[in-house]
N, C-alpha and C. Protein backbone atom coordinates (compact mmCIF):
# COMPACT_ATOMS: atom_id res chain seq x y z
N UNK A 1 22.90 -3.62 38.94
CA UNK A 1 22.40 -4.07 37.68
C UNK A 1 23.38 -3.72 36.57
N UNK A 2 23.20 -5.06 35.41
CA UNK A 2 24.11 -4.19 34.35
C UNK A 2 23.80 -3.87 33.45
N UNK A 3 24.12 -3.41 32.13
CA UNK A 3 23.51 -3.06 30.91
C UNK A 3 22.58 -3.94 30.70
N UNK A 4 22.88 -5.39 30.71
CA UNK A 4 22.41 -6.13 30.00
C UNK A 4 20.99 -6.64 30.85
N UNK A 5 20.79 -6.22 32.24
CA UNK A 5 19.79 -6.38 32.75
C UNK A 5 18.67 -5.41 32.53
N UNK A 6 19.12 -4.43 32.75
CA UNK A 6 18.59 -2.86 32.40
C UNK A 6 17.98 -2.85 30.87
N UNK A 7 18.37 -3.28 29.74
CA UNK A 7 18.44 -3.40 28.10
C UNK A 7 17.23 -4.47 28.18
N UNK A 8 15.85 -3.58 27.88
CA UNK A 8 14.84 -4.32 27.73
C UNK A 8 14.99 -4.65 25.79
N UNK A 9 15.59 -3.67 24.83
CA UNK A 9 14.92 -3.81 23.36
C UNK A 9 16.63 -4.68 22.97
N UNK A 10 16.61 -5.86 22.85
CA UNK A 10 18.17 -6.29 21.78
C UNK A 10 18.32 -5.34 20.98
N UNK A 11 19.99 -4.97 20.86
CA UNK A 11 20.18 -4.17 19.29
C UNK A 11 19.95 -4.95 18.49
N UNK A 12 19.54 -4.07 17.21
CA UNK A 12 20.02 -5.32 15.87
C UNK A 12 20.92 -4.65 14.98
N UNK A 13 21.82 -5.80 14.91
CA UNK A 13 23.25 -5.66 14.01
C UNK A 13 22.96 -4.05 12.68
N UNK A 14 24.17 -3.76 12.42
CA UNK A 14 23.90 -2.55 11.24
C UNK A 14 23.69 -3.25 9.84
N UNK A 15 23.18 -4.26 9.74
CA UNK A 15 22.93 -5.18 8.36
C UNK A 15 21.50 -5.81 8.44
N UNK A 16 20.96 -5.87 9.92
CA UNK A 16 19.87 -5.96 9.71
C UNK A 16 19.12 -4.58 9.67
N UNK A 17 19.55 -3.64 10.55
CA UNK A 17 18.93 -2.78 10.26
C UNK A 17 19.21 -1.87 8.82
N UNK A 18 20.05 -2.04 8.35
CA UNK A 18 19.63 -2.22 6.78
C UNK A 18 18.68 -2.40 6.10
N UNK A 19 18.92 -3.64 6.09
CA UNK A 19 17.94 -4.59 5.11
C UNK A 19 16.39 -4.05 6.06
N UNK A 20 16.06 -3.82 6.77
CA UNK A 20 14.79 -3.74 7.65
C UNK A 20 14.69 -2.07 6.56
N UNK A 21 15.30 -1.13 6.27
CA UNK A 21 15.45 0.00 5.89
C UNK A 21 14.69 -0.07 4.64
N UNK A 22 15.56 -1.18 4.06
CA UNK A 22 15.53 -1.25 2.29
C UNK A 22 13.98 -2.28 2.40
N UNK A 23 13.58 -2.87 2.97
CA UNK A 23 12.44 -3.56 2.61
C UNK A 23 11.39 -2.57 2.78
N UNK A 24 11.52 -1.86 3.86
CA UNK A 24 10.58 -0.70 4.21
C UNK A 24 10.17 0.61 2.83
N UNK A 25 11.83 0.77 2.28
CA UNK A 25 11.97 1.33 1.15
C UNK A 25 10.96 1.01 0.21
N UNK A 26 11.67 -0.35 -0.71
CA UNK A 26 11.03 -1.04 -1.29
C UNK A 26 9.01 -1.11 -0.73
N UNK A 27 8.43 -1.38 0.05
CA UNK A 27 7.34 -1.27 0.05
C UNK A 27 6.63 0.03 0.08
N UNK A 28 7.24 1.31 0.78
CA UNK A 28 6.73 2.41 0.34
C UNK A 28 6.79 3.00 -1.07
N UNK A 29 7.84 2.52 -2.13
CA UNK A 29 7.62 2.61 -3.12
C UNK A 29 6.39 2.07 -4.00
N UNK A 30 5.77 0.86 -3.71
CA UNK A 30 4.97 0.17 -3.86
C UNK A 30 3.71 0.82 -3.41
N UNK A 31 3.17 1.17 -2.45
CA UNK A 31 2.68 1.92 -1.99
C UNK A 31 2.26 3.45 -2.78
N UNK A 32 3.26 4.11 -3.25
CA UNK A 32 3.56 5.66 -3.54
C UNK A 32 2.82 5.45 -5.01
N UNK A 33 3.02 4.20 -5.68
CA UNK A 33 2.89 3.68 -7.11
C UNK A 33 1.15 3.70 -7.21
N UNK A 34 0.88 2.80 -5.73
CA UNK A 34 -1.11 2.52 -5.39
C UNK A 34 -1.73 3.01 -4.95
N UNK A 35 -0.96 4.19 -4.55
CA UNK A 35 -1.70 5.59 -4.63
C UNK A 35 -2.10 6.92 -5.52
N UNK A 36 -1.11 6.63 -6.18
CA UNK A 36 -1.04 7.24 -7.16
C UNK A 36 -2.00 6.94 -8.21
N UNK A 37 -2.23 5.47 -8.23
CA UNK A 37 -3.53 5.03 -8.91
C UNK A 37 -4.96 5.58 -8.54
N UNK A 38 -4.64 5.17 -7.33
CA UNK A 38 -6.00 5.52 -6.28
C UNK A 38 -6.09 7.00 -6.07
N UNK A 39 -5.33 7.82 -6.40
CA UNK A 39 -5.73 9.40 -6.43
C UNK A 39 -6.22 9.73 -7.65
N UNK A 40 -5.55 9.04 -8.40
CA UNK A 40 -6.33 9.26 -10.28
C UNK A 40 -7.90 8.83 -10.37
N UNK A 41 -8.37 7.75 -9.45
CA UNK A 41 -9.56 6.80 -9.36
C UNK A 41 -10.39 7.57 -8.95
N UNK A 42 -9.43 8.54 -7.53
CA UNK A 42 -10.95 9.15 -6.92
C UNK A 42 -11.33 10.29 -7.51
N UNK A 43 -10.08 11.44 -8.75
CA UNK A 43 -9.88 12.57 -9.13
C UNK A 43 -11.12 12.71 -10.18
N UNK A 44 -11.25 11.46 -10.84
CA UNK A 44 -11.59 11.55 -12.43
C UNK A 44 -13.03 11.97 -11.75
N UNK A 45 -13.65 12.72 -12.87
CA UNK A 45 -14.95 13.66 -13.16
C UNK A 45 -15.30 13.16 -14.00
N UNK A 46 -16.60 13.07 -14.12
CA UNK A 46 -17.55 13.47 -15.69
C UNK A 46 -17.86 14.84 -15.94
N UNK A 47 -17.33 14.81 -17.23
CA UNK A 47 -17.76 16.04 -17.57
C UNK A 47 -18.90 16.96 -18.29
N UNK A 48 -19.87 15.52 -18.03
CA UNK A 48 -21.14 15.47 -18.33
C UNK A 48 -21.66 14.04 -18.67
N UNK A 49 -23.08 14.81 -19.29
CA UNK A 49 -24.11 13.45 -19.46
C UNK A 49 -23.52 12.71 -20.61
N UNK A 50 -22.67 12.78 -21.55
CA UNK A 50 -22.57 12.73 -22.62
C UNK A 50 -21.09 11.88 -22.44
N UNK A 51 -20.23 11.92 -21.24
CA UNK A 51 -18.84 10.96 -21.26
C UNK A 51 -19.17 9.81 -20.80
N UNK A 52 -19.19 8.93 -21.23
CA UNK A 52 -18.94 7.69 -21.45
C UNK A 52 -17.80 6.81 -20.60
N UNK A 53 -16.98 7.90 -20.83
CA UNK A 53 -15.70 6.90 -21.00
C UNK A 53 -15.27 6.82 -19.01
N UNK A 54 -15.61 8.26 -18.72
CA UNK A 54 -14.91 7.97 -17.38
C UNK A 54 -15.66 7.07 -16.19
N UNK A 55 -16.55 6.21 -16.59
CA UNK A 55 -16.89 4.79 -15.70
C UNK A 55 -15.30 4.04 -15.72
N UNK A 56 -15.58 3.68 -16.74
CA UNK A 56 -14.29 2.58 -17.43
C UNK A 56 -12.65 2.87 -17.10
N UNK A 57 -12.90 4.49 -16.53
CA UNK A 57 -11.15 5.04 -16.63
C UNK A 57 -11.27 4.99 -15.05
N UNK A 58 -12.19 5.19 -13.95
CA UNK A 58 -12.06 5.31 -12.74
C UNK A 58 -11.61 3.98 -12.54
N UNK A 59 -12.46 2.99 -12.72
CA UNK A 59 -12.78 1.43 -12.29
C UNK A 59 -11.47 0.48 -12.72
N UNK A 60 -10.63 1.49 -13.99
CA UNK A 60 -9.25 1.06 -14.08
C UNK A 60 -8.32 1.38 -13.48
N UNK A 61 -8.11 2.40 -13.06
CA UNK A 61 -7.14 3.58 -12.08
C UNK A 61 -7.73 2.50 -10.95
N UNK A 62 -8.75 2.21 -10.49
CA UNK A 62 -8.81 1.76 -8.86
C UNK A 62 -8.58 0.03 -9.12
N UNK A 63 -8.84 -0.51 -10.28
CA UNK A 63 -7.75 -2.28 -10.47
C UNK A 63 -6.63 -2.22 -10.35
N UNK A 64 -5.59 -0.91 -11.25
CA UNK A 64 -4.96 -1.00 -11.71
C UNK A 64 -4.07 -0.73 -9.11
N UNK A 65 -4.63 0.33 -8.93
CA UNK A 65 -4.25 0.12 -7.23
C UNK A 65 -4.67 -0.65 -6.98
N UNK A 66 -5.41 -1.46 -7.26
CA UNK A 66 -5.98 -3.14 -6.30
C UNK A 66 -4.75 -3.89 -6.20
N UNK A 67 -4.40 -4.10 -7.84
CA UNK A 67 -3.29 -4.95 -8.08
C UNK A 67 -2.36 -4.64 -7.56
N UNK A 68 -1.78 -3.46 -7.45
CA UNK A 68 -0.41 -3.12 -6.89
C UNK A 68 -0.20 -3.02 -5.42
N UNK A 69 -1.13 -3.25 -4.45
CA UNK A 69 -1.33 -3.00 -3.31
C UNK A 69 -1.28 -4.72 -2.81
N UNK A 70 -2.29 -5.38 -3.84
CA UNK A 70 -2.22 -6.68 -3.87
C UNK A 70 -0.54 -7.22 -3.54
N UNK A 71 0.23 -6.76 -4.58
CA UNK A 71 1.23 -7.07 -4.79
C UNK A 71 2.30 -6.70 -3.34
N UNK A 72 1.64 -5.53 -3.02
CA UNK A 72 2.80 -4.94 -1.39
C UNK A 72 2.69 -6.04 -0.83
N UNK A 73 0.97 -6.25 -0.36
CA UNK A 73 0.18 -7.13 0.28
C UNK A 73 1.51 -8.40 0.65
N UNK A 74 1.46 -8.96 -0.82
CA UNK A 74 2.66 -10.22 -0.78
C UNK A 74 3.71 -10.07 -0.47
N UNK A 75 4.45 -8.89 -0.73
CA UNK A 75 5.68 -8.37 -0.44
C UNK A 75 5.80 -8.54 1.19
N UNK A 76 4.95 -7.67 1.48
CA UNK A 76 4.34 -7.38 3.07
C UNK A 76 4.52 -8.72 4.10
N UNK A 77 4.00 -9.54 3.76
CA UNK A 77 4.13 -10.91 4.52
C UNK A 77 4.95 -11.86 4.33
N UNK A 78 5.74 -11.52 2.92
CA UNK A 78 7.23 -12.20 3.14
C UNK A 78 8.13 -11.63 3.95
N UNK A 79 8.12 -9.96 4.27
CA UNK A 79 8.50 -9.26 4.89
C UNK A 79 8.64 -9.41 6.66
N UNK A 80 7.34 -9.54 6.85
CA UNK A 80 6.64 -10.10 8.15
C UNK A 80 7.19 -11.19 8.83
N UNK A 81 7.31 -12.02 7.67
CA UNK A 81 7.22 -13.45 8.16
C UNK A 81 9.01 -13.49 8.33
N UNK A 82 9.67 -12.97 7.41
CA UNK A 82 11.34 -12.94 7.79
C UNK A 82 11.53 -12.18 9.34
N UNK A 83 10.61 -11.65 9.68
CA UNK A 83 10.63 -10.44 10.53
C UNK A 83 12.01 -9.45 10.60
N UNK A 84 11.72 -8.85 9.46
CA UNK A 84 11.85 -7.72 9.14
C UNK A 84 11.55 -6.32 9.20
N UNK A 85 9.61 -6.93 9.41
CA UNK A 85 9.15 -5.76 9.46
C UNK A 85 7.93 -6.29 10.70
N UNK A 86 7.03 -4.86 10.90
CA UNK A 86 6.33 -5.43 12.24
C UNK A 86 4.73 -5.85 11.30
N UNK A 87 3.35 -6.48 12.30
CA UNK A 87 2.30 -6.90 11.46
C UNK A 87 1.55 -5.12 10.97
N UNK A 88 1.88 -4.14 11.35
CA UNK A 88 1.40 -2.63 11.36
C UNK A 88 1.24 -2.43 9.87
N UNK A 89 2.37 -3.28 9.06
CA UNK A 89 2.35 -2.85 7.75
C UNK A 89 1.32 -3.45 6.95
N UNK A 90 0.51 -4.39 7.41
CA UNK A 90 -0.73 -4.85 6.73
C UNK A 90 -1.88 -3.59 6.61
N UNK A 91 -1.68 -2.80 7.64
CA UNK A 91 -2.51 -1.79 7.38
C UNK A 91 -2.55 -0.76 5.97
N UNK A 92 -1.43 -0.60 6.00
CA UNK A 92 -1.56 0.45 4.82
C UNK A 92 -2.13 -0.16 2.93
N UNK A 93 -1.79 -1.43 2.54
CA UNK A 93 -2.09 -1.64 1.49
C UNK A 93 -3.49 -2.58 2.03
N UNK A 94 -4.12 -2.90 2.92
CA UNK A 94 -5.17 -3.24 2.95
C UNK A 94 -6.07 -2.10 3.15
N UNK A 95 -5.68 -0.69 3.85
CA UNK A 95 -6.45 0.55 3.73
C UNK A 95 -6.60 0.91 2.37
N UNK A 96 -5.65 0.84 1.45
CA UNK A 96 -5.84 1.38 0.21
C UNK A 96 -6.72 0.63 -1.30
N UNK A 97 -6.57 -0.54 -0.48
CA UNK A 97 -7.68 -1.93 -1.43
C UNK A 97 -8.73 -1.48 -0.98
N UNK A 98 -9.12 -1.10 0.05
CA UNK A 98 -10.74 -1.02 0.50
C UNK A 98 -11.27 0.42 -0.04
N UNK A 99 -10.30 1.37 0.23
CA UNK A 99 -10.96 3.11 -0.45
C UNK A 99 -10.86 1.93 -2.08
N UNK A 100 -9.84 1.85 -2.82
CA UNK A 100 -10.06 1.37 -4.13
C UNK A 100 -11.41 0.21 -4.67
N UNK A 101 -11.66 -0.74 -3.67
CA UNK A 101 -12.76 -1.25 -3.89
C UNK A 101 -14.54 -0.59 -3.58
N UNK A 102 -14.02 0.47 -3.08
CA UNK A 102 -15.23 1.21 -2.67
C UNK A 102 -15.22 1.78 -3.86
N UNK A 103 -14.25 2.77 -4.39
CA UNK A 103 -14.61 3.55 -5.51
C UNK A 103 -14.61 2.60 -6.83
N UNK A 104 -14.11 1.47 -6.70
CA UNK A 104 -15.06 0.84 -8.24
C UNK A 104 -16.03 0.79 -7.86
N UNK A 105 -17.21 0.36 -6.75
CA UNK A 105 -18.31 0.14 -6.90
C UNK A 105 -19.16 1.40 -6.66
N UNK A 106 -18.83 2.23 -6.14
CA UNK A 106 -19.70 3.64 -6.38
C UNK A 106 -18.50 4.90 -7.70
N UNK A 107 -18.12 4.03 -8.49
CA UNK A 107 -17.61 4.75 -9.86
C UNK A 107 -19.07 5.56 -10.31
N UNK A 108 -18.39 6.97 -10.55
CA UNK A 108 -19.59 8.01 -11.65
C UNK A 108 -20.29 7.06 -12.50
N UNK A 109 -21.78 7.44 -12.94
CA UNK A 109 -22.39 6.60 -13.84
C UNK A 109 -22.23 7.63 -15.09
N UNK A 110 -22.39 6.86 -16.47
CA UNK A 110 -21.83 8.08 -17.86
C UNK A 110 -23.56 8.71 -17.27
């Protein structure tokens, strides 16, 4: 047998695996950004009967990660679809839309 029988995975060139690097980059940044939302969303407290305000500040912190996750989301499947990247990465910004859509709808009441 020779290498090439034996060699179940093709290499890929040092330019794709690059670019496979930097897209990966690029979306964990994206990511790091809609979480960061989504840790502010789940953090916020009332600090009583009397605040008002933190309905309105959770339910924004968890749009404001909807949108940006939204946005991987797209990133994600241009990504996919170049195959670049594998379908695994749908998981993570669709995990983080769903904790974020959960906590707008059970947001603290004032």
């Amino acid at each position: 047998m020779t290498d090439q029988e034996t060699n179940t995975h093709p290499r890929k060139s040092r330019a794709a695996a690059i670019t496979t690097a930097l897209c990966g980059a690029l979306l964990l940044l994206l990511h790091a950004v809609g979480g960061f939302f989504l840790l502010n969303a789940l953090l916020t407290e009332s600090e009583g009967p009397w605040d008002s305000d933190v309905t309105a500040t959770t339910r924004l912190m968890a749009a404001l990660s909807v949108g940006t996750e939204l946005l991987a989301g797209v990133i994600t499947a241009a990504f996919v679809s170049l195959r670049r990247l594998r379908r695994w990465w749908y998981a993570i910004p669709a995990t983080l839309i769903l904790v974020a859509i959960v906590r707008m709808v059970f947001a603290p009441a004032p």
